[in-house]
PDB file of N, CA and C in Angstrom:
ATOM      1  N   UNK A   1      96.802 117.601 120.216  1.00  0.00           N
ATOM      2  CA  UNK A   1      96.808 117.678 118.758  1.00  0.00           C
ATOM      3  C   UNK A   1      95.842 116.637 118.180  1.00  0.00           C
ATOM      4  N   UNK A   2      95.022 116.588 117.197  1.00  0.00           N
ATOM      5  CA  UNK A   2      94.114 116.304 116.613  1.00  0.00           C
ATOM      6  C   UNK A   2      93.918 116.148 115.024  1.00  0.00           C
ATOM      7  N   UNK A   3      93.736 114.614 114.374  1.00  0.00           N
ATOM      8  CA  UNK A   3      94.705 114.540 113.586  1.00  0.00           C
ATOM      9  C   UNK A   3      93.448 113.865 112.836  1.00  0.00           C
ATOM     10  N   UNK A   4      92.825 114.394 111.649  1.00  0.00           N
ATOM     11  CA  UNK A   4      91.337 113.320 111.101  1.00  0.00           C
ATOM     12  C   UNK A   4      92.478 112.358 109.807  1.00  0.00           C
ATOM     13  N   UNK A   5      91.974 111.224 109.642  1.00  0.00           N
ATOM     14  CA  UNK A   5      92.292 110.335 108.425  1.00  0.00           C
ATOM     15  C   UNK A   5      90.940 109.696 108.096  1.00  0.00           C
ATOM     16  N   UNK A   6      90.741 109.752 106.854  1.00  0.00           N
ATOM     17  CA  UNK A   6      89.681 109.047 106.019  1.00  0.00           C
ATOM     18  C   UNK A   6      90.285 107.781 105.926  1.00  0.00           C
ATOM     19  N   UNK A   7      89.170 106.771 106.100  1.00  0.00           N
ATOM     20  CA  UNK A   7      89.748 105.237 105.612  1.00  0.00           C
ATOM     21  C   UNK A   7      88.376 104.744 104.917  1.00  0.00           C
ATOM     22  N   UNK A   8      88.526 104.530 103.611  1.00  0.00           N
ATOM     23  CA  UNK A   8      87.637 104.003 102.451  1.00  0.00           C
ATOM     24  C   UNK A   8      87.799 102.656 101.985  1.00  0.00           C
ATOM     25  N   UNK A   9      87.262 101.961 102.417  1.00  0.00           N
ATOM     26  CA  UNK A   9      86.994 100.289 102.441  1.00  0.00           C
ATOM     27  C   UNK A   9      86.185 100.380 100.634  1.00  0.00           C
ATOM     28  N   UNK A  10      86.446  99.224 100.472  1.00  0.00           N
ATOM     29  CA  UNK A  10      86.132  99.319  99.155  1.00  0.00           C
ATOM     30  C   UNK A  10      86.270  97.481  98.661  1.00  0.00           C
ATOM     31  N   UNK A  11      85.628  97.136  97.882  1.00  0.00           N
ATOM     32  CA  UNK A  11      85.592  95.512  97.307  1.00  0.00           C
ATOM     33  C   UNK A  11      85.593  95.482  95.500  1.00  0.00           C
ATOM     34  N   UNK A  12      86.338  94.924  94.994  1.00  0.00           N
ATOM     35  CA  UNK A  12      86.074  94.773  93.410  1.00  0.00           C
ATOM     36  C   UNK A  12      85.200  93.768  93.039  1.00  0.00           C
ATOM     37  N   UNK A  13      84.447  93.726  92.152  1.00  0.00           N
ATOM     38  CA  UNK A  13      83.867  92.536  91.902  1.00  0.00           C
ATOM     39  C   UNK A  13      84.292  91.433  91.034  1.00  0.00           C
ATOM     40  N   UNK A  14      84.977  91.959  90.190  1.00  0.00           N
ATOM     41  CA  UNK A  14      85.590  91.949  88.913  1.00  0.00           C
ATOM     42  C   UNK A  14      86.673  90.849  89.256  1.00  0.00           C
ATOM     43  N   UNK A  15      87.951  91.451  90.447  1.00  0.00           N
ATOM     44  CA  UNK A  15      88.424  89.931  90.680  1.00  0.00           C
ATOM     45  C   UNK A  15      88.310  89.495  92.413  1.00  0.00           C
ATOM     46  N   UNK A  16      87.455  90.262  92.898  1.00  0.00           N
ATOM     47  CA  UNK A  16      87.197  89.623  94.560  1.00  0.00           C
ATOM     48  C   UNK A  16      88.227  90.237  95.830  1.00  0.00           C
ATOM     49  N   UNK A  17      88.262  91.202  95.234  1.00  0.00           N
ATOM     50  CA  UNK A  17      89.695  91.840  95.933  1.00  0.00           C
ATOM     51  C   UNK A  17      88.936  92.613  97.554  1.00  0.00           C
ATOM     52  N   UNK A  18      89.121  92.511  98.729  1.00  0.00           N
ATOM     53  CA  UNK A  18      88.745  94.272  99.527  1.00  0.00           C
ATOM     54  C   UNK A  18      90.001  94.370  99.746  1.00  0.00           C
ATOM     55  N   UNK A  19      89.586  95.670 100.520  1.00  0.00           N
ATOM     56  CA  UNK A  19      91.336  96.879 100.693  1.00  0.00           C
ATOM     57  C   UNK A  19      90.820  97.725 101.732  1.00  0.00           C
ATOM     58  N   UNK A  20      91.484  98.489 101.629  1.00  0.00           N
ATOM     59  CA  UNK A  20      91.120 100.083 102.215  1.00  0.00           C
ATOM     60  C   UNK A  20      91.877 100.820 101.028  1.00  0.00           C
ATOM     61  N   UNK A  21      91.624 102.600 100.717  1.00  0.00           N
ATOM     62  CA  UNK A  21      92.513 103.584 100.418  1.00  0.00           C
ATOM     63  C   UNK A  21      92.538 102.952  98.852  1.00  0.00           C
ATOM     64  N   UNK A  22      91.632 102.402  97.854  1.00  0.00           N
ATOM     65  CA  UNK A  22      91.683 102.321  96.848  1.00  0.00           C
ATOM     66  C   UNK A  22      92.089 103.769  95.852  1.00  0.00           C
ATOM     67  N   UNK A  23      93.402 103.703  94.740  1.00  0.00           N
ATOM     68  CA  UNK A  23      93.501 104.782  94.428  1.00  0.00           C
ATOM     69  C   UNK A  23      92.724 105.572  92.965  1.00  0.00           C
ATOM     70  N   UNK A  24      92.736 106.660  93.076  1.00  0.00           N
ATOM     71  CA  UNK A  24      91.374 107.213  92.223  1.00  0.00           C
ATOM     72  C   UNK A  24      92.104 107.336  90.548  1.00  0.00           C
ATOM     73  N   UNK A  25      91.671 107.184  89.946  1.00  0.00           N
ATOM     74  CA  UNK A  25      91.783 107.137  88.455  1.00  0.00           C
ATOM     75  C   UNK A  25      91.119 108.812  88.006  1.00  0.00           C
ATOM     76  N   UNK A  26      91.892 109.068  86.684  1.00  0.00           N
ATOM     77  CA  UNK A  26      91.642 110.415  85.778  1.00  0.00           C
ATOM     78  C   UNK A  26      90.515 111.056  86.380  1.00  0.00           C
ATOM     79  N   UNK A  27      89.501 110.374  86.394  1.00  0.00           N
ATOM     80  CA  UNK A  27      87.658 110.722  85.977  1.00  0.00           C
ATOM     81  C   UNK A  27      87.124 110.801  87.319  1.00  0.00           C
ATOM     82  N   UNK A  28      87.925 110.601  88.799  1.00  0.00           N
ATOM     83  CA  UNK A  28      87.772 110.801  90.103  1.00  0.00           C
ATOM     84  C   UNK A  28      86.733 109.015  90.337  1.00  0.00           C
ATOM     85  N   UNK A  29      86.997 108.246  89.552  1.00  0.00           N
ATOM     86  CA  UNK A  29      86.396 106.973  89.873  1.00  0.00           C
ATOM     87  C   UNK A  29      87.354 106.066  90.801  1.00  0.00           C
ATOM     88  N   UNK A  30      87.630 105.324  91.608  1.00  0.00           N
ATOM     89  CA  UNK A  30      88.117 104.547  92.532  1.00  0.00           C
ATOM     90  C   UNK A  30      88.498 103.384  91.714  1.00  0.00           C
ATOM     91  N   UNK A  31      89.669 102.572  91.991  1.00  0.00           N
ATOM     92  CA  UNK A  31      89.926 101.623  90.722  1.00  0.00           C
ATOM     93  C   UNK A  31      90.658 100.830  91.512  1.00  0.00           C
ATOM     94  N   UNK A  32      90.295  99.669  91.538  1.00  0.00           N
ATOM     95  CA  UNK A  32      91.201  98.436  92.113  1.00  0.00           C
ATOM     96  C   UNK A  32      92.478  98.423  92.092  1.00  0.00           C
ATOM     97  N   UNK A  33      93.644  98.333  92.768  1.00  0.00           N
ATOM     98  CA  UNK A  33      94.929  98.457  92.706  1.00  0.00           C
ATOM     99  C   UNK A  33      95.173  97.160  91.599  1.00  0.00           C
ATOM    100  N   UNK A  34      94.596  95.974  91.837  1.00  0.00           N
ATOM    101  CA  UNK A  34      95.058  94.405  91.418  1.00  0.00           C
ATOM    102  C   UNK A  34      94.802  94.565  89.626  1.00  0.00           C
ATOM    103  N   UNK A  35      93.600  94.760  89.197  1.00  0.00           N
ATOM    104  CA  UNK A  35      92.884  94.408  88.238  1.00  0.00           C
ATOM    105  C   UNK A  35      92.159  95.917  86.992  1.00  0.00           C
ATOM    106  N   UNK A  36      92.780  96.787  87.984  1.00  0.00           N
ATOM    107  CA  UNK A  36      92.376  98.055  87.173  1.00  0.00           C
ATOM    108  C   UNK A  36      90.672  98.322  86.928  1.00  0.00           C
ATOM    109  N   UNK A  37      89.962  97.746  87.450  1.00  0.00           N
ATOM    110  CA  UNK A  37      88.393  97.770  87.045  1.00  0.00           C
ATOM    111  C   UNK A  37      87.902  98.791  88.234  1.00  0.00           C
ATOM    112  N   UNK A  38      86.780  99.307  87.981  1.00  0.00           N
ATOM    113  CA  UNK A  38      85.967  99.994  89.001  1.00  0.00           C
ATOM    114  C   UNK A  38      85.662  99.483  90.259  1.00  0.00           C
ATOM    115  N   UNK A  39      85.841 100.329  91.654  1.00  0.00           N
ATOM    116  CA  UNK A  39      85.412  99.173  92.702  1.00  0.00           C
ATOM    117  C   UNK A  39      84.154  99.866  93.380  1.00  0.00           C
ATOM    118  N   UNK A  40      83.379  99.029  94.120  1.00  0.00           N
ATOM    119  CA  UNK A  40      82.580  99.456  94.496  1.00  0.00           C
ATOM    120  C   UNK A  40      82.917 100.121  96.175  1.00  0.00           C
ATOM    121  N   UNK A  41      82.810 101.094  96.687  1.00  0.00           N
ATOM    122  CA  UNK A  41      82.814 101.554  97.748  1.00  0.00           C
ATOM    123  C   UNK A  41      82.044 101.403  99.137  1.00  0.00           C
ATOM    124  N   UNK A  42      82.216 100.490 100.183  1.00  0.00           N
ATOM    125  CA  UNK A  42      81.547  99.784 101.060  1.00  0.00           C
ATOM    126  C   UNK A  42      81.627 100.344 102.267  1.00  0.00           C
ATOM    127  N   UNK A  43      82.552 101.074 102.521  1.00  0.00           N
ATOM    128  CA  UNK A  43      82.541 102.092 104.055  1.00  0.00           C
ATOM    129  C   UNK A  43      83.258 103.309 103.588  1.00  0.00           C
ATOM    130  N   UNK A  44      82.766 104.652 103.954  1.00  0.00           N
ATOM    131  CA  UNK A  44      83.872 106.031 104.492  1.00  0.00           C
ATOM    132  C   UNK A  44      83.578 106.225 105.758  1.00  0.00           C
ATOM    133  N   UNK A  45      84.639 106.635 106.417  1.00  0.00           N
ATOM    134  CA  UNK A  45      84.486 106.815 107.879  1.00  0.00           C
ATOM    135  C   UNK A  45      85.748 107.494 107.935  1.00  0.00           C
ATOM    136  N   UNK A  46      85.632 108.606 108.985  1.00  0.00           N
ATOM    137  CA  UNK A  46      86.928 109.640 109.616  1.00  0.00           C
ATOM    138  C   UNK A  46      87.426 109.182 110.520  1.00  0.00           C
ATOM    139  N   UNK A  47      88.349 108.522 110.998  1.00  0.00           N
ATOM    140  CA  UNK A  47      88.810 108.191 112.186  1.00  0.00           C
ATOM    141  C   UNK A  47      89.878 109.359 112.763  1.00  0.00           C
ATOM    142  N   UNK A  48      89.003 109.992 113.891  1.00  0.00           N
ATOM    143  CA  UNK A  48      89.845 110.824 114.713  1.00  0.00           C
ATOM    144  C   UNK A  48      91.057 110.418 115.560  1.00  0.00           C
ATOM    145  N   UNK A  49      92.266 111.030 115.637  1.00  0.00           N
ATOM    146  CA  UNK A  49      93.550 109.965 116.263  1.00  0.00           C
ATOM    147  C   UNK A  49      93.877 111.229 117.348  1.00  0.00           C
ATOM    148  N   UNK A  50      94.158 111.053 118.084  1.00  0.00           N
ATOM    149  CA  UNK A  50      94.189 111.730 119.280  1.00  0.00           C
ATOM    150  C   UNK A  50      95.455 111.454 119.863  1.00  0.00           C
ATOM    151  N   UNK A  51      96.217 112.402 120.015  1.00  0.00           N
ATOM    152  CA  UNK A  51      97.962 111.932 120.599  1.00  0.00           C
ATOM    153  C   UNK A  51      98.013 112.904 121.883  1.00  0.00           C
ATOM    154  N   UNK A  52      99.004 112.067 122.659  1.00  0.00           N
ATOM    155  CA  UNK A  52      98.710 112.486 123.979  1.00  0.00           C
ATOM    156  C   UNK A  52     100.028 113.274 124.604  1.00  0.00           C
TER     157      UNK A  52
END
């Protein structure tokens, strides 16, 4: 079984925050959990998980 997850790294500038899985606001923009401001997006990558 074969299982994809997105993991979206992401940094605010606004108050210095990174994360992963920042959640998306109305307008499909990415928004800091901490501070509500726009974040900038620094990695997407699929990580395939493979169970045995």
């Amino acid at each position: 079984m074969e299982e994809k997850e997105k993991i979206i790294a992401y940094t605010c500038h606004a108050c210095g925050i990174r994360g992963v899985d920042p959640p998306k606001s109305k307008k499909g923009n990415y928004m800091c959990p901490e501070c509500g401001n726009q974040v900038e997006i620094s990695e997407k990558r699929v990580v395939k998980k493979k169970e045995k």
